[in-house]
N, C-alpha and C. Protein backbone atom coordinates (compact mmCIF):
# COMPACT_ATOMS: atom_id res chain seq x y z
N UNK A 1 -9.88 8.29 -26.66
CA UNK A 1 -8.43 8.32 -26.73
C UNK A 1 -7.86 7.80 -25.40
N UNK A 2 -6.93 6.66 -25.76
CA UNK A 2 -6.36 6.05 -24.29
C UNK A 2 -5.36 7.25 -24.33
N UNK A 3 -5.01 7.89 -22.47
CA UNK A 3 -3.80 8.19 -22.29
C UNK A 3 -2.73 8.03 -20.99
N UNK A 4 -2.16 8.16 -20.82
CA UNK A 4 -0.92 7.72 -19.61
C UNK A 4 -0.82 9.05 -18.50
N UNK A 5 -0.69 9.36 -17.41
CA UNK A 5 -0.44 10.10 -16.59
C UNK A 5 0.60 9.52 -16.25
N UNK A 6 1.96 10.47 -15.99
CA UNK A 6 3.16 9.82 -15.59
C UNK A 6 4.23 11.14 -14.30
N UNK A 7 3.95 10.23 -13.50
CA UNK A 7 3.94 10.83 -11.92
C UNK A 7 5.67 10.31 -11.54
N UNK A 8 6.69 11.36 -10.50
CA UNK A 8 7.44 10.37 -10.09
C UNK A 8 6.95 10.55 -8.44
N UNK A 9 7.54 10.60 -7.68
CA UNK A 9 6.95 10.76 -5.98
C UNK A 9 8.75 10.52 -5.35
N UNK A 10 9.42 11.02 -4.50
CA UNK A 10 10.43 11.33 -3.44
C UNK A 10 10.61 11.72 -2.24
N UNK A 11 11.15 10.82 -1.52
CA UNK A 11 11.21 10.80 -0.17
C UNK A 11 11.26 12.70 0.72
N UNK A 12 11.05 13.54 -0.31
CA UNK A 12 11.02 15.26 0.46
C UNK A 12 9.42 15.43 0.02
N UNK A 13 8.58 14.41 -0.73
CA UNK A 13 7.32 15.19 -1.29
C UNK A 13 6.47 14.58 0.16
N UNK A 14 4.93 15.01 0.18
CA UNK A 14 4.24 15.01 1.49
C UNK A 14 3.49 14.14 1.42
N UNK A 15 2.36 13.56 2.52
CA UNK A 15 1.35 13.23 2.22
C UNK A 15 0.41 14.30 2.17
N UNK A 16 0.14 15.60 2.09
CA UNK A 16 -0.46 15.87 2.23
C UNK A 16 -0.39 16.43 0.37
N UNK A 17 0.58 16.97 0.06
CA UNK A 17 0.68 16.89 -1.57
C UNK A 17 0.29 15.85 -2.30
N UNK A 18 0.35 14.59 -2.08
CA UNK A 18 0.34 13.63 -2.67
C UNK A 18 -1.37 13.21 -2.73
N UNK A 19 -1.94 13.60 -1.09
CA UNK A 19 -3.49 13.48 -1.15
C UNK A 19 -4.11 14.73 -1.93
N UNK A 20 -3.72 15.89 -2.36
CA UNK A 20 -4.13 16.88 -3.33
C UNK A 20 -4.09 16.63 -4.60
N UNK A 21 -2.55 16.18 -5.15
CA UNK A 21 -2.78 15.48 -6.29
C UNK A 21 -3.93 14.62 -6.99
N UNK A 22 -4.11 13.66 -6.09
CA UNK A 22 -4.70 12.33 -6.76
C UNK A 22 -6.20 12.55 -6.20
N UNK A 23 -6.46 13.82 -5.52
CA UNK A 23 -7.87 13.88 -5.12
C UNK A 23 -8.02 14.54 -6.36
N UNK A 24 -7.42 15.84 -6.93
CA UNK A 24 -7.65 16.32 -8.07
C UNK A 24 -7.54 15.55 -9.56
N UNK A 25 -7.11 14.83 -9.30
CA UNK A 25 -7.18 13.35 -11.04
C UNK A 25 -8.33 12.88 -10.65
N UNK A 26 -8.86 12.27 -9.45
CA UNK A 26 -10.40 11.87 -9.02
C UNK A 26 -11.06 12.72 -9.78
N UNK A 27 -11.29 13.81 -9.34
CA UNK A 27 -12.28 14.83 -9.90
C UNK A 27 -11.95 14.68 -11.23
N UNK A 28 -11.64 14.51 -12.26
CA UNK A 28 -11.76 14.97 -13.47
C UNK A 28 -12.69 14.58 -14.00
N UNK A 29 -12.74 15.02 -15.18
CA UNK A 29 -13.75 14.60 -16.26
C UNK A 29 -13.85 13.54 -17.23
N UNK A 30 -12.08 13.27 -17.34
CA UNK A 30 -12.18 12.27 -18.30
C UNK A 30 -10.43 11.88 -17.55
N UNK A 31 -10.57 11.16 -16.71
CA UNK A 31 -9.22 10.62 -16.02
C UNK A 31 -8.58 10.01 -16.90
N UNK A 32 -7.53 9.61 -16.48
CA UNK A 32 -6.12 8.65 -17.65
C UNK A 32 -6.21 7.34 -17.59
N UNK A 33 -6.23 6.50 -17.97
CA UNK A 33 -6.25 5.19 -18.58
C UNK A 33 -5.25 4.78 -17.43
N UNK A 34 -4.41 5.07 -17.41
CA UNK A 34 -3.55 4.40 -16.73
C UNK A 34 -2.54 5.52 -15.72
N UNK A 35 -2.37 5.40 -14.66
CA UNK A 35 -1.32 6.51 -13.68
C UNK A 35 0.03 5.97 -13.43
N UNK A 36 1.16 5.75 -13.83
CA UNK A 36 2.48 5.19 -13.78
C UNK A 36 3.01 6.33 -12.57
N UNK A 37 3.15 5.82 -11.62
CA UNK A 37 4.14 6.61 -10.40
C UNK A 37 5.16 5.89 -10.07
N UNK A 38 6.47 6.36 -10.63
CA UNK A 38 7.85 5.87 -10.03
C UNK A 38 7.99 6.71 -8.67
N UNK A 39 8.08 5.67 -7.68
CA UNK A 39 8.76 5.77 -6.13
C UNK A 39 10.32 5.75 -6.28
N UNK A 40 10.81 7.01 -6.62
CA UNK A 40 12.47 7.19 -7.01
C UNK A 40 12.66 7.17 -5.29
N UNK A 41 13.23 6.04 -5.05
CA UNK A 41 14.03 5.53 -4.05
C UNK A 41 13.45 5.34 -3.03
N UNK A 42 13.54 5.12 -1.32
CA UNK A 42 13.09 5.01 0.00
C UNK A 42 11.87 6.10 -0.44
N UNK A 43 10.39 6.35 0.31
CA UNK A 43 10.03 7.13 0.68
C UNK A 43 9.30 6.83 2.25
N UNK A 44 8.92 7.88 2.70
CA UNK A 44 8.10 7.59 4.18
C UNK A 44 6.89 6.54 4.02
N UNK A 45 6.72 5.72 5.25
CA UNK A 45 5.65 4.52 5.39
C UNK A 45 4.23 5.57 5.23
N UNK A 46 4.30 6.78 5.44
CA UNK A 46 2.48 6.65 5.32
C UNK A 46 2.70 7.14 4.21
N UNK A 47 3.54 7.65 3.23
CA UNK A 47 3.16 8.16 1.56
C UNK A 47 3.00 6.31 0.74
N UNK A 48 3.41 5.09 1.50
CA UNK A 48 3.44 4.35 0.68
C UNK A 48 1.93 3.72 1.28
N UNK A 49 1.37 4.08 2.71
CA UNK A 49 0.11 3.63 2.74
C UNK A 49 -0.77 4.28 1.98
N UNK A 50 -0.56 5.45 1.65
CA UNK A 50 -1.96 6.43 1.19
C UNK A 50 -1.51 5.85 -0.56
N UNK A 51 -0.38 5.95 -1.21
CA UNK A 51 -0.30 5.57 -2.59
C UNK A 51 -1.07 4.02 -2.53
N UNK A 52 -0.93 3.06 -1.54
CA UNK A 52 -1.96 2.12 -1.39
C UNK A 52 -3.27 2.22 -1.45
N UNK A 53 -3.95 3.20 -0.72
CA UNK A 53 -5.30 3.36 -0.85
C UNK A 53 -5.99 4.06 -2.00
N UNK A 54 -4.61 4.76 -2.47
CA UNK A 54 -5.86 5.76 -3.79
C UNK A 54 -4.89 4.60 -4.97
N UNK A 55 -4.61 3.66 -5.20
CA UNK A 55 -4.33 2.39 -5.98
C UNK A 55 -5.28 1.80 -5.99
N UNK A 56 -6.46 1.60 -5.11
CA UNK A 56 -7.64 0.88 -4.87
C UNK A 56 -8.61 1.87 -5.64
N UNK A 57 -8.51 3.43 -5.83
CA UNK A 57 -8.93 4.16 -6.15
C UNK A 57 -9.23 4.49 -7.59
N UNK A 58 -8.01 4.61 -8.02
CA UNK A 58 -7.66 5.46 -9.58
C UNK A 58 -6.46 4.27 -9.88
N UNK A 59 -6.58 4.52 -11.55
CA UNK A 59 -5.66 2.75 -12.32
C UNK A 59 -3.85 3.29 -12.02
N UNK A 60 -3.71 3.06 -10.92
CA UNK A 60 -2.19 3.09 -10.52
C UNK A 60 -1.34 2.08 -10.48
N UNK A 61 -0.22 2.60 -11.64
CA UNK A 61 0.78 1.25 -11.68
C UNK A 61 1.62 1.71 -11.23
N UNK A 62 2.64 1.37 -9.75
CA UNK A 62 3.60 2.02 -9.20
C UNK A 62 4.95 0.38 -9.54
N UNK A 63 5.77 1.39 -9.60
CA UNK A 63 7.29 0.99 -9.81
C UNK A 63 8.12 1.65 -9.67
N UNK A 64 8.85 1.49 -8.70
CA UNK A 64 10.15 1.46 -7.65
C UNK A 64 11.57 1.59 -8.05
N UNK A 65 11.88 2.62 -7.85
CA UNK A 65 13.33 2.28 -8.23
C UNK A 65 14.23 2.40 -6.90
N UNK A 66 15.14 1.53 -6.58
CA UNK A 66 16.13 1.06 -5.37
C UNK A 66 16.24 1.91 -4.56
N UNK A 67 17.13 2.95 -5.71
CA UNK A 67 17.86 4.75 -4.94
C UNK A 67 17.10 5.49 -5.37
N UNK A 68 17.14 6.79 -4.75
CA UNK A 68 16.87 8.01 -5.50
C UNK A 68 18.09 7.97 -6.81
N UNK A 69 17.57 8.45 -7.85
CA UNK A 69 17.78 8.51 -9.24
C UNK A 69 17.76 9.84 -9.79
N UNK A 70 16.70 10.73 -8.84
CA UNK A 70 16.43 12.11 -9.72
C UNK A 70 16.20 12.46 -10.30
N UNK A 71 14.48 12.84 -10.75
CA UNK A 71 13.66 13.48 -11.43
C UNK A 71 13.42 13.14 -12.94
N UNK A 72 14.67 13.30 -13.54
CA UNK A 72 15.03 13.27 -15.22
C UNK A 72 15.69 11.63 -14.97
N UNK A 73 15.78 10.93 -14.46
CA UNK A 73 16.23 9.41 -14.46
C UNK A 73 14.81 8.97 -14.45
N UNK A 74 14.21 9.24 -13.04
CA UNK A 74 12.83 8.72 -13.08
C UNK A 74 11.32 8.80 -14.05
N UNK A 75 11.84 10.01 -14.38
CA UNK A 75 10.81 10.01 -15.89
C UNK A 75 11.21 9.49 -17.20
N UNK A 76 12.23 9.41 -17.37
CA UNK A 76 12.76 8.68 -18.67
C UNK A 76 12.28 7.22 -18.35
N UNK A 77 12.75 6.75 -16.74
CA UNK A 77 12.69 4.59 -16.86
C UNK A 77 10.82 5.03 -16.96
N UNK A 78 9.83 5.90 -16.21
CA UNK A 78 8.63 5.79 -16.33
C UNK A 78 7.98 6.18 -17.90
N UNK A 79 8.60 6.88 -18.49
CA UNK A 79 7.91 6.84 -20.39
C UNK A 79 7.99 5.45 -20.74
N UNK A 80 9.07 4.99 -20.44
CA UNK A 80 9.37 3.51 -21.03
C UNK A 80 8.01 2.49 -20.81
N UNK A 81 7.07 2.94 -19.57
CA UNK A 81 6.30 1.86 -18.77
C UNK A 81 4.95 2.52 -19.24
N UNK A 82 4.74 3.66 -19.58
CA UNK A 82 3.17 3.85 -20.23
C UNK A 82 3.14 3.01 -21.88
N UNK A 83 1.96 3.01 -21.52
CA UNK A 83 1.33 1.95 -22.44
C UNK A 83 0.56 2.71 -23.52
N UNK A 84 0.66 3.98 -23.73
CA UNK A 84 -0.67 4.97 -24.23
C UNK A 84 0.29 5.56 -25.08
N UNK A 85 0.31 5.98 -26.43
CA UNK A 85 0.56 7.09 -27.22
C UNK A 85 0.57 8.77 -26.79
N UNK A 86 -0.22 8.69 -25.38
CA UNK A 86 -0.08 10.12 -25.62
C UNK A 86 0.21 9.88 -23.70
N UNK A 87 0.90 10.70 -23.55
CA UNK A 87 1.28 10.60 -21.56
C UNK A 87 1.34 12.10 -21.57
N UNK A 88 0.55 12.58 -20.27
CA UNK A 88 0.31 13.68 -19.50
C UNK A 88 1.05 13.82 -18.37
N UNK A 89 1.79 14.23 -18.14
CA UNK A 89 3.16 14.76 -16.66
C UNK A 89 2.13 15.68 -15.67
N UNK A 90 2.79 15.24 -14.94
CA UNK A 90 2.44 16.07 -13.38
C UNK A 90 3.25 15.89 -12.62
N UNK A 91 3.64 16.68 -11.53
CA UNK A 91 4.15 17.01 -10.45
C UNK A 91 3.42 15.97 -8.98
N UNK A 92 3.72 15.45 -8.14
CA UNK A 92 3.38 15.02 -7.03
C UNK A 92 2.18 16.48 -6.72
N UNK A 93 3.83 17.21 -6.26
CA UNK A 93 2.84 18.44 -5.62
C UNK A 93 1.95 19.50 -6.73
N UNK A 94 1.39 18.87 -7.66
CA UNK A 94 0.30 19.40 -8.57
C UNK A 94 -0.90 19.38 -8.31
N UNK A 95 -2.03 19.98 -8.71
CA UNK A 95 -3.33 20.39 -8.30
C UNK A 95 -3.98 20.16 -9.91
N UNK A 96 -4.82 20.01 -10.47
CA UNK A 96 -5.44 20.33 -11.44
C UNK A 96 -6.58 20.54 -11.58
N UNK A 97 -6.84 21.74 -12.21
CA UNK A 97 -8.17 21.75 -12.21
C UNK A 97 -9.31 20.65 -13.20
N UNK A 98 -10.80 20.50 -12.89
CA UNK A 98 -11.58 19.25 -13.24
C UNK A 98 -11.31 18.81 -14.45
N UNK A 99 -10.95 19.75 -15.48
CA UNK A 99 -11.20 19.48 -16.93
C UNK A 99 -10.11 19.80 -17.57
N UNK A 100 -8.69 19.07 -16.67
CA UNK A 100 -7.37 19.51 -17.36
C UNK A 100 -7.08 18.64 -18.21
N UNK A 101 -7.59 17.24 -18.15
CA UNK A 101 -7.00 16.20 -19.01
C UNK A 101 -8.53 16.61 -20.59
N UNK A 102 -9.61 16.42 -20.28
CA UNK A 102 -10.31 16.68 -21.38
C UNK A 102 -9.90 17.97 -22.66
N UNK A 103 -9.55 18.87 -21.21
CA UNK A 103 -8.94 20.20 -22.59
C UNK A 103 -7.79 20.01 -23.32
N UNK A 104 -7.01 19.09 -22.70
CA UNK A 104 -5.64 18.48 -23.56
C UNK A 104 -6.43 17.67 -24.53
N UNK A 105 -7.03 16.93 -24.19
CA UNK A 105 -7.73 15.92 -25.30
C UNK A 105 -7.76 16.44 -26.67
N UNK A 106 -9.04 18.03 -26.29
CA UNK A 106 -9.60 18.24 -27.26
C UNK A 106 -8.61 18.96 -28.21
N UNK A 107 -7.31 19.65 -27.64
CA UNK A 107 -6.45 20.60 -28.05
C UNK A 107 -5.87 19.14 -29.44
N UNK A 108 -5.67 18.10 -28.72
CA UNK A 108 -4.99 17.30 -29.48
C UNK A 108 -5.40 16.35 -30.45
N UNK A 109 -7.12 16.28 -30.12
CA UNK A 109 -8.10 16.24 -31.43
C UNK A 109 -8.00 17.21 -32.72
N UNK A 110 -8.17 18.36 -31.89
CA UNK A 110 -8.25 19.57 -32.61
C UNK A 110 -7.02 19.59 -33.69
């Protein structure tokens, strides 16, 4: 089953949230096809170096929007941009444990 992870990221979230996040999608068991992270507006130069390096990492399609927009703007223009029937949400500052995307899987096999 292809599916979408759909992330936004804002100039108040961290790098240090942002390296917890995407270390925890690493770990999984059965990662997402594709990671859509809208950058809702300006954020700090090292959250846009480290979203650079784990882009080299895990299938990250980032797209930008000008201003901050706010939360419910930025997830509506990012549904529009997954490519998958089924998209999984997360928080920047989210954690997941290894086998969060597989147990959705199976719930939605099931």
């Amino acid at each position: 089953m292809n599916t979408s992870l759909l992330l936004s990221i804002y100039e108040k979230n961290t790098v240090e949230e942002l390296n917890c996040c995407f270390e925890s999608i690493k770990k999984q068991s059965n990662i997402p096809n594709e990671i859509i992270l809208i950058i809702d507006g300006p954020i700090k130069e090292l959250l846009l170096i480290d979203i650079e390096k784990w882009s080299k990492i895990l299938p990250i399609k980032i797209f930008r929007l000008n201003e901050n927009m706010g939360l419910a703007y930025a997830l509506n223009y990012g549904i529009k941009l997954c490519s998958n029937d089924w998209v999984f949400r997360m928080d920047i500052d989210d954690v997941c444990v290894k086998d969060r995307f597989s147990k959705q899987i199976d719930k939605i096999n099931a």
